[in-house]
N, C-alpha and C. Protein backbone atom coordinates (compact mmCIF):
# COMPACT_ATOMS: atom_id res chain seq x y z
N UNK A 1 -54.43 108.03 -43.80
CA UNK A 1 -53.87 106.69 -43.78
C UNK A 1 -54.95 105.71 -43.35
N UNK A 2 -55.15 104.60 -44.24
CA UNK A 2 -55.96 103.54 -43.79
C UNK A 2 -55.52 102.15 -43.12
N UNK A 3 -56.09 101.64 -42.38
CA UNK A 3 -55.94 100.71 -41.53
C UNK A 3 -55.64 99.08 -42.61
N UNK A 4 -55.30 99.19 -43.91
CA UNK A 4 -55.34 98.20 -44.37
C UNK A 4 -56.27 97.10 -45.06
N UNK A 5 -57.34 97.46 -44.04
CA UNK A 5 -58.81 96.37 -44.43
C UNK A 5 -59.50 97.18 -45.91
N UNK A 6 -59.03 98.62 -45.82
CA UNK A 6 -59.78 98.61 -47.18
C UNK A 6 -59.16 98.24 -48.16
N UNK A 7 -57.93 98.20 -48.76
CA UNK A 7 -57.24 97.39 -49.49
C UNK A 7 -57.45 96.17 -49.79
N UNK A 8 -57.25 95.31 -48.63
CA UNK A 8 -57.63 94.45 -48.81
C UNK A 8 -59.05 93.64 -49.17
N UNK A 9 -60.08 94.54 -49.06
CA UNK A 9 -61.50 94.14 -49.42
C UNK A 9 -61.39 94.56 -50.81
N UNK A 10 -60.63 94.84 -51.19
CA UNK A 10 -60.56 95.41 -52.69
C UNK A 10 -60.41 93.58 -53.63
N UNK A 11 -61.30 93.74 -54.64
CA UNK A 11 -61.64 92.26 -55.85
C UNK A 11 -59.71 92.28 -56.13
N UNK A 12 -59.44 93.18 -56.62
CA UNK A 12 -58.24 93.28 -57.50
C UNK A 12 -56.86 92.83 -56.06
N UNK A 13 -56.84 93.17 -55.08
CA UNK A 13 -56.06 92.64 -54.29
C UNK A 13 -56.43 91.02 -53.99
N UNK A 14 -57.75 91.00 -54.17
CA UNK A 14 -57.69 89.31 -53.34
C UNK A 14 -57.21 88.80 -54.34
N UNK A 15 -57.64 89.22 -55.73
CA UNK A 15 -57.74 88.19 -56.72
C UNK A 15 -57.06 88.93 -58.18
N UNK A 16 -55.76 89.19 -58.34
CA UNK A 16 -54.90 89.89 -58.92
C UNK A 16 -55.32 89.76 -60.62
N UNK A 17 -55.71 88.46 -61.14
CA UNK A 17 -56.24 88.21 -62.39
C UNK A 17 -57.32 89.38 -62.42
N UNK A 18 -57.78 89.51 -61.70
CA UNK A 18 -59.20 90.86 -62.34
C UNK A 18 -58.66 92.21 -62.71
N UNK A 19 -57.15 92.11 -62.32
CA UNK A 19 -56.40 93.49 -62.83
C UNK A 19 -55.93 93.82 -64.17
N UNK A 20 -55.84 92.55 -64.68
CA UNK A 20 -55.30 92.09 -65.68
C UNK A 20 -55.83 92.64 -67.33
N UNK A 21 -55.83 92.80 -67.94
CA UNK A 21 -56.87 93.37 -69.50
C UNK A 21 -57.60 92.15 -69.74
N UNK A 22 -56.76 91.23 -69.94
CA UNK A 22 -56.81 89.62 -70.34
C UNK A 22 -57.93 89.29 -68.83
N UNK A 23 -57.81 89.09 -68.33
CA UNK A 23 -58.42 88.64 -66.89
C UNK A 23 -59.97 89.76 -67.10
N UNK A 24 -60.04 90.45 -67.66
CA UNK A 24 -61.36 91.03 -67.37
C UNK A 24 -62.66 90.52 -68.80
N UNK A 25 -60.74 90.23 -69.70
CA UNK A 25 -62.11 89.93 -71.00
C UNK A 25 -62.55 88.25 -70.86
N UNK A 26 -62.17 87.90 -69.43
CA UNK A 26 -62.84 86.48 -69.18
C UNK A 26 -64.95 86.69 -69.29
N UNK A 27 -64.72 87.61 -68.83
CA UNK A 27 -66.55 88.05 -68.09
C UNK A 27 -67.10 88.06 -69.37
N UNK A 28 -66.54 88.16 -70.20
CA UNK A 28 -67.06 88.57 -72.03
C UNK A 28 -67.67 87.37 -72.31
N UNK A 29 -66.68 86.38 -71.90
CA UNK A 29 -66.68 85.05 -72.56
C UNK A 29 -68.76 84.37 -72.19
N UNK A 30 -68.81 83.74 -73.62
CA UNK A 30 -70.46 82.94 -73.24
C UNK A 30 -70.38 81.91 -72.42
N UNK A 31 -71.46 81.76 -71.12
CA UNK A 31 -71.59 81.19 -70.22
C UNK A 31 -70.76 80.03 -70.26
N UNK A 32 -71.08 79.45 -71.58
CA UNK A 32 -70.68 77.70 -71.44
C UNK A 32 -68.80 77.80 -71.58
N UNK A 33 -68.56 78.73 -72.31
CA UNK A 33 -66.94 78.72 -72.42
C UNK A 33 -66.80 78.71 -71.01
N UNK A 34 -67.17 80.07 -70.46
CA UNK A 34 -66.77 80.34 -69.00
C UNK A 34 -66.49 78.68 -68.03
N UNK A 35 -67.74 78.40 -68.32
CA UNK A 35 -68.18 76.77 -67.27
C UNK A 35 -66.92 76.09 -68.08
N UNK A 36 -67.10 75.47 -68.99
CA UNK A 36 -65.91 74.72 -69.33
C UNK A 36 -64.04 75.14 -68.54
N UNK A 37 -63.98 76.34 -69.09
CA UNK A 37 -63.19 76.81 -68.94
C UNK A 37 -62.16 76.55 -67.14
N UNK A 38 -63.56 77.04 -66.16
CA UNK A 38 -63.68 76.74 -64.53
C UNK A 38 -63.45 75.72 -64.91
N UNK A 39 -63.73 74.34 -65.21
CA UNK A 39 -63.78 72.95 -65.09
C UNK A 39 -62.10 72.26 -65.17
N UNK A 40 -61.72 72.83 -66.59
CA UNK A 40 -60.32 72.90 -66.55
C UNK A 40 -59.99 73.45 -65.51
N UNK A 41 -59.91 74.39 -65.27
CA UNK A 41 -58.71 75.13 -64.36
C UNK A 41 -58.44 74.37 -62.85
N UNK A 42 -60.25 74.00 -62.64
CA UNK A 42 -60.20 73.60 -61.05
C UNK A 42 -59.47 72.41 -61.43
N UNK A 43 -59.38 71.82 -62.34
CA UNK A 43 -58.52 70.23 -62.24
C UNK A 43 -57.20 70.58 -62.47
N UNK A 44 -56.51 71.45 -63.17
CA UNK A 44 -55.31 72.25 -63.00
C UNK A 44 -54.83 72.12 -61.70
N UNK A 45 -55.68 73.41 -61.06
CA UNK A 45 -55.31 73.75 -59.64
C UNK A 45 -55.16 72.31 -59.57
N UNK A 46 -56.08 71.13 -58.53
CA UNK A 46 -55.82 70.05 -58.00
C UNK A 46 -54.44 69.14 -58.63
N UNK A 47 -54.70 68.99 -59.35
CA UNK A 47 -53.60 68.41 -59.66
C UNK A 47 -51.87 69.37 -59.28
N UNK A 48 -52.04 70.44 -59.97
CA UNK A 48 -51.08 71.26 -59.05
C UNK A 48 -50.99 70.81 -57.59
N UNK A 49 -51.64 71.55 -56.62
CA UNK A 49 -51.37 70.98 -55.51
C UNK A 49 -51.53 69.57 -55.04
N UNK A 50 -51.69 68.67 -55.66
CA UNK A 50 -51.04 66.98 -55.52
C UNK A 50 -49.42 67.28 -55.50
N UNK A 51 -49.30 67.72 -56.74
CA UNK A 51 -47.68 67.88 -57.26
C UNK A 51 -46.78 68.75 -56.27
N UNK A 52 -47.38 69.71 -56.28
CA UNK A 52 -46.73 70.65 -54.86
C UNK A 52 -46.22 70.00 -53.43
N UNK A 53 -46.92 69.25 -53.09
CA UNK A 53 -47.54 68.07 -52.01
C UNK A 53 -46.39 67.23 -52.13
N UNK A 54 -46.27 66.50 -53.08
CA UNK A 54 -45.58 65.52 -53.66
C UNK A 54 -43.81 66.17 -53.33
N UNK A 55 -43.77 67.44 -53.91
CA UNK A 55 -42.06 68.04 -54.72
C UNK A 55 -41.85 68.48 -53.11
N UNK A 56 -42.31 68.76 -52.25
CA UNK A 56 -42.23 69.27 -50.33
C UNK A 56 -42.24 68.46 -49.83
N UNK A 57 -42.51 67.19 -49.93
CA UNK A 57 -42.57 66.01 -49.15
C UNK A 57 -40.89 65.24 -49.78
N UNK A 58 -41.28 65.19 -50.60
CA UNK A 58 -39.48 65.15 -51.25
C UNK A 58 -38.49 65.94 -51.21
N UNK A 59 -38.68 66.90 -50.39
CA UNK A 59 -37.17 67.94 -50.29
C UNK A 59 -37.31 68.61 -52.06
N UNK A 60 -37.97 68.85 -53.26
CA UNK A 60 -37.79 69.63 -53.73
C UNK A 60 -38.46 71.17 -53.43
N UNK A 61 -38.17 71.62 -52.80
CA UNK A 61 -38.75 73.06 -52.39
C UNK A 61 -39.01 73.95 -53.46
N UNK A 62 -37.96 73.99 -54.28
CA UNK A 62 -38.82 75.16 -55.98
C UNK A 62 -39.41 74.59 -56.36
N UNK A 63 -39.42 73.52 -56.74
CA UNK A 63 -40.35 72.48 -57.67
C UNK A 63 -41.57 72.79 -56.73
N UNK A 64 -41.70 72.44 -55.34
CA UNK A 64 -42.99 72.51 -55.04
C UNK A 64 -44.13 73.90 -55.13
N UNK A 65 -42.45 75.32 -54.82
CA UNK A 65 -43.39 76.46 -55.09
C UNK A 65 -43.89 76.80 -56.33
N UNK A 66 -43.08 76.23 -57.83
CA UNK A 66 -43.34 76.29 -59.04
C UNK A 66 -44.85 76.04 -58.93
N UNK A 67 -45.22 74.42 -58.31
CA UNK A 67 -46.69 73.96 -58.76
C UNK A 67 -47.67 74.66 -57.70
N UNK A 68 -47.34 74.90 -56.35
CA UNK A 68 -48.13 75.75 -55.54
C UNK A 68 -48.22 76.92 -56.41
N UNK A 69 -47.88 77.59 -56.95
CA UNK A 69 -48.24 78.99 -57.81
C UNK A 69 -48.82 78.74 -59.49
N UNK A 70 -48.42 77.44 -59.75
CA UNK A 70 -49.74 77.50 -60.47
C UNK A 70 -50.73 76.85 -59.86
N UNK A 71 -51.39 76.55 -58.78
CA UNK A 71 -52.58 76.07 -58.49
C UNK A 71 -53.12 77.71 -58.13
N UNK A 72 -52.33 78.17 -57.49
CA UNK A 72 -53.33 79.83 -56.89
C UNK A 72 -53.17 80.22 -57.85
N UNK A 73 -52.85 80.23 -59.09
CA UNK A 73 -53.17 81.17 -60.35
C UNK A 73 -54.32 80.22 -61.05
N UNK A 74 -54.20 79.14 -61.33
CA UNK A 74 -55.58 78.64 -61.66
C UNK A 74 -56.79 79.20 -61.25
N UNK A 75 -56.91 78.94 -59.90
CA UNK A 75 -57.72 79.26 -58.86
C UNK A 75 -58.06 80.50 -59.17
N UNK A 76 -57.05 81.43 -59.03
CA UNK A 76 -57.76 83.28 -59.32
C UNK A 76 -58.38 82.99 -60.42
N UNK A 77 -58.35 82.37 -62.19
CA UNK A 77 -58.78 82.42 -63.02
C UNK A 77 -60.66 81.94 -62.91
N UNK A 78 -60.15 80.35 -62.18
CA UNK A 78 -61.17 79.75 -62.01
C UNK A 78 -62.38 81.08 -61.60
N UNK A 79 -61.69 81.54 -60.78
CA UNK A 79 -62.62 82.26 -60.04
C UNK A 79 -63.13 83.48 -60.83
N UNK A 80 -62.52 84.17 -61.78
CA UNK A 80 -62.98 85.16 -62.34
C UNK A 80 -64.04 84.56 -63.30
N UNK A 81 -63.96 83.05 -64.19
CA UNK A 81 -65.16 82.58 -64.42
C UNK A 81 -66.11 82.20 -64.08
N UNK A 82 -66.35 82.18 -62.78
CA UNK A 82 -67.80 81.52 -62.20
C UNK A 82 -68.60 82.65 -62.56
């Protein structure tokens, strides 16, 4: 039995998109798609969490977790393209 930390140092736990088939054939992609690609997403994410921000400050609570979960799914993507 392990104490947890190795799991968690695991790519595929922090960052669940690298588990994915789709999520691995990001790395395929040519540099500049990749860059573009990050560029979108990080403005995704942000804007997501504006909106998230926005739907919690207003008492909509799903609405806000709807856009909080797509900003951390951006984000994992973003991240498998850098």
């Amino acid at each position: 039995m392990t104490d947890g930390s190795t799991r968690s140092s695991l790519a595929e736990v922090r960052n669940p998109v690298l588990g994915l088939p789709a999520g691995r054939k990001l790395a395929l992609l040519p540099v500049e798609a990749r860059a573009a690609l990050r560029e979108l997403l990080l403005e995704i994410r942000a804007d997501a969490r504006v909106r998230a921000e926005k739907c919690w400050r207003t008492h909509k609570a799903p609405m806000a977790v709807y856009w909080k979960c797509i900003a951390v799914f951006a984000g994992h993507i973003a991240r498998v393209c850098r």
